[in-house]
Protein backbone atom coordinates (compact mmCIF):
# COMPACT_ATOMS: atom_id res chain seq x y z
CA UNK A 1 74.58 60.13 -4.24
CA UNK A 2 74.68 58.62 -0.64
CA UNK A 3 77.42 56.65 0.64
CA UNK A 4 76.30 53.16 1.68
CA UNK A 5 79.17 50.42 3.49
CA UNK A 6 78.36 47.02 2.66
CA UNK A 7 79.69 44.07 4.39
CA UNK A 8 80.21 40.55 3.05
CA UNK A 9 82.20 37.55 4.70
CA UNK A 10 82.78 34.01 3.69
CA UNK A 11 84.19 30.91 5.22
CA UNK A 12 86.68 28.63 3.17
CA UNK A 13 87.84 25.74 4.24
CA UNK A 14 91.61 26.62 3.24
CA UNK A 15 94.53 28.20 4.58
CA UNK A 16 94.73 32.30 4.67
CA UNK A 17 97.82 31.70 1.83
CA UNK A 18 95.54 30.10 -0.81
CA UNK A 19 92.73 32.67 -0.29
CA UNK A 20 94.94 35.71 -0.35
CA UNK A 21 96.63 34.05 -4.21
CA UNK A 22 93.12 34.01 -5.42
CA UNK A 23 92.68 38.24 -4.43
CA UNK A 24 96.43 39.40 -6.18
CA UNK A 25 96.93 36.95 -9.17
CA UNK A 26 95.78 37.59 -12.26
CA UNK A 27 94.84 34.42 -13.59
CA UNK A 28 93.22 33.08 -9.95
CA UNK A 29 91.13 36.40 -9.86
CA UNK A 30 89.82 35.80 -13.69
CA UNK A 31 89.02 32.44 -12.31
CA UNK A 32 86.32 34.05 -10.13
CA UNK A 33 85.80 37.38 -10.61
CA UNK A 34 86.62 39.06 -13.98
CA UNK A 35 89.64 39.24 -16.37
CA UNK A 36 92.66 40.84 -14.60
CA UNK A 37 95.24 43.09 -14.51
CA UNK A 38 96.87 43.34 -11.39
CA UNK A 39 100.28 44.91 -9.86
CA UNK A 40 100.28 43.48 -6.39
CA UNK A 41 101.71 46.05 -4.45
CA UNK A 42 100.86 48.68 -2.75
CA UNK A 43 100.18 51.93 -5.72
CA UNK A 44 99.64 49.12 -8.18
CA UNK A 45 97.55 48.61 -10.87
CA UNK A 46 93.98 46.48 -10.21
CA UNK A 47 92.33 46.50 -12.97
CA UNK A 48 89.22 44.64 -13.52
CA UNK A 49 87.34 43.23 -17.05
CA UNK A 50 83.52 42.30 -16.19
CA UNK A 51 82.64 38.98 -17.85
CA UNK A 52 79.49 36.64 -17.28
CA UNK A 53 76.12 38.88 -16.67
CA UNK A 54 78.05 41.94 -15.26
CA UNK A 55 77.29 44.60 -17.35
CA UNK A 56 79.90 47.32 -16.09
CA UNK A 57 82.54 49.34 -17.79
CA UNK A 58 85.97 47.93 -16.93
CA UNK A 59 87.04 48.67 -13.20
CA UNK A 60 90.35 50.52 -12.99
CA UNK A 61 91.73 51.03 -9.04
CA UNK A 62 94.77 51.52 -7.40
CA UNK A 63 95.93 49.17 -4.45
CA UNK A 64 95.77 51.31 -1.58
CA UNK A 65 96.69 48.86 0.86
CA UNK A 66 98.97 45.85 0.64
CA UNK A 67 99.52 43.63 3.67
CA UNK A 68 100.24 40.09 2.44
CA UNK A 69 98.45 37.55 3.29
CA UNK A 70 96.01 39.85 5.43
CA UNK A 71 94.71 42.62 3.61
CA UNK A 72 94.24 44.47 0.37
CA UNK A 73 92.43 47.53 0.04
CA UNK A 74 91.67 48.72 -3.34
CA UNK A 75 90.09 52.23 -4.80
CA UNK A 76 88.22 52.05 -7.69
CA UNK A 77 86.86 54.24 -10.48
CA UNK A 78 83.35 52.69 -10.64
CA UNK A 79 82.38 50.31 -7.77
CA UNK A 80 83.91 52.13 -4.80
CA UNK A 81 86.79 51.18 -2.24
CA UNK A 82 86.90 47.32 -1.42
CA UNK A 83 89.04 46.13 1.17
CA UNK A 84 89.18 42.61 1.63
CA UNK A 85 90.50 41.26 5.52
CA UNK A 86 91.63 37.61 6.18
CA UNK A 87 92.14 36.08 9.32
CA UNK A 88 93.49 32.56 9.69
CA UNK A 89 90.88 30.31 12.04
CA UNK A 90 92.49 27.27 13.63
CA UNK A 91 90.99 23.75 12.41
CA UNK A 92 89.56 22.26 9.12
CA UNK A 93 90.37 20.00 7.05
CA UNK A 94 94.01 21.00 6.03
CA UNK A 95 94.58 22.98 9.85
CA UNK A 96 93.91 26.04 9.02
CA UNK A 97 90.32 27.85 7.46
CA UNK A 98 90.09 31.59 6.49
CA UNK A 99 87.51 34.43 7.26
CA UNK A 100 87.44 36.33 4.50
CA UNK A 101 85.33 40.44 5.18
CA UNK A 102 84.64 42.01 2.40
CA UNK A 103 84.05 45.79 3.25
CA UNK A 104 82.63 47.75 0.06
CA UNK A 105 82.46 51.51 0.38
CA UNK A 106 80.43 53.14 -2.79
CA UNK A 107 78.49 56.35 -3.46
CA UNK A 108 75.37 54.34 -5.12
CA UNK A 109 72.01 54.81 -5.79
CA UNK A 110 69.70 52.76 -2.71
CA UNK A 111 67.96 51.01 -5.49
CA UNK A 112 70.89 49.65 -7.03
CA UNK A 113 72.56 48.32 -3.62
CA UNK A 114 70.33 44.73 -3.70
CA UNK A 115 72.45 44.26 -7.19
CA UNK A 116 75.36 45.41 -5.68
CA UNK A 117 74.40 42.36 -3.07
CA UNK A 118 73.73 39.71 -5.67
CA UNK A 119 77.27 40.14 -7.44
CA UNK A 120 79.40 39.94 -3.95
CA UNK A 121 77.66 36.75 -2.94
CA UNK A 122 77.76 35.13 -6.00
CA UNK A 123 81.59 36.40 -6.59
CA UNK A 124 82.20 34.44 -3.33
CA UNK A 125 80.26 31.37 -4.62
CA UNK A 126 82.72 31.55 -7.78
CA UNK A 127 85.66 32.29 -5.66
CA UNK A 128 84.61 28.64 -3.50
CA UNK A 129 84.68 27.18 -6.41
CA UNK A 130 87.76 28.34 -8.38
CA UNK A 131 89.75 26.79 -5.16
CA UNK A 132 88.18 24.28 -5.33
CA UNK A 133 89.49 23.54 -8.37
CA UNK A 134 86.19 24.71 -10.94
CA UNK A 135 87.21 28.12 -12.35
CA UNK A 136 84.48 29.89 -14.16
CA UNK A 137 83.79 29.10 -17.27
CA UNK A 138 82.47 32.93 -18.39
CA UNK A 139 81.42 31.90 -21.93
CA UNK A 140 78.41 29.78 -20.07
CA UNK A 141 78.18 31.85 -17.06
CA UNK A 142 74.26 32.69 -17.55
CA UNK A 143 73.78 29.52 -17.93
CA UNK A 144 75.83 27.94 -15.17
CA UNK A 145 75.00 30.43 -12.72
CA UNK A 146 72.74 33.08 -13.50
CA UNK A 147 70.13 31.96 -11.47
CA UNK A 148 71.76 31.46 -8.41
CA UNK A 149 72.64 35.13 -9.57
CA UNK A 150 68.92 35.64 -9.53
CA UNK A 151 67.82 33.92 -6.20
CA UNK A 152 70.96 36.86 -4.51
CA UNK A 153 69.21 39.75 -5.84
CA UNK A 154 65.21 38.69 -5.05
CA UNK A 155 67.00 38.11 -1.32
CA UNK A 156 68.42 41.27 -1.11
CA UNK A 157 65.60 43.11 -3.06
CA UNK A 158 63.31 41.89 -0.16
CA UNK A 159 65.65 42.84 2.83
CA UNK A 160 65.99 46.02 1.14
């Protein structure tokens, strides 16, 4: 299968130290993204339970890259190497906003990249939200928010 590099980013309206919690702590990331497991160092443990609509075997990786609060890359057994990259942005409402870049790196089938798509951005929906102070409520996700879910994956299916 063909390599493809994906890249997501997101704005938040919080300092880089909040963000980077939400990436490394178990509870935060189950808040957003999927039951965890994580060893935050670098050659620790990242391991991944999909909840919600995701309908992948568990993700086991290894933290390849540990620079706190900066950047964490991670390889994974099933949905390639993420590396997440922060950078603190002067301003907002508490002084300080993060970028948060996403950079995916998977050997996929083309057809199942739009997916691929429709998980990141609604992950960083979920992510706004959980620091915001709404975690994820997985036991209602479909309801809650597989259509925004939805309205990801017609976007990408048509860009595609």
């Amino acid at each position: 299968m063909p390599t493809s590099e994906l890249e997501f980013s997101h704005f938040f309206d919080l300092p880089v130290a909040i963000v980077w919690d939400a990436l490394v702590d178990d509870v935060l990331v189950e808040g957003w993204l999927a039951a965890a497991r994580i060893d935050a160092r670098e050659g620790g443990l990242y391991w991944l339970g999909w909840q919600g609509g995701a309908s992948l075997t568990p993700t086991t990786g290894i933290i390849t890259v540990f620079e706190p609060p900066r950047r964490l890359a991670i390889d994974t057994d099933n949905i390639g190497s993420l590396e997440f990259a922060l950078e603190a942005v002067p301003g907002g409402t508490r002084g300080s906003s993060t970028d948060l870049v996403l950079t995916i790196r998977v050997d996929t089938e083309p057809r199942l990249l739009a997916s691929t798509h429709a998980y990141w951005q609604s992950n960083f929906d979920q992510l706004e939200m959980l620091l915001r102070g709404h975690p994820v409520d997985w036991s209602t996700w479909q309801r809650d928010r597989g259509e925004a879910w939805a309205a990801y994956l017609r976007e990408a299916s048509r860009a595609n």
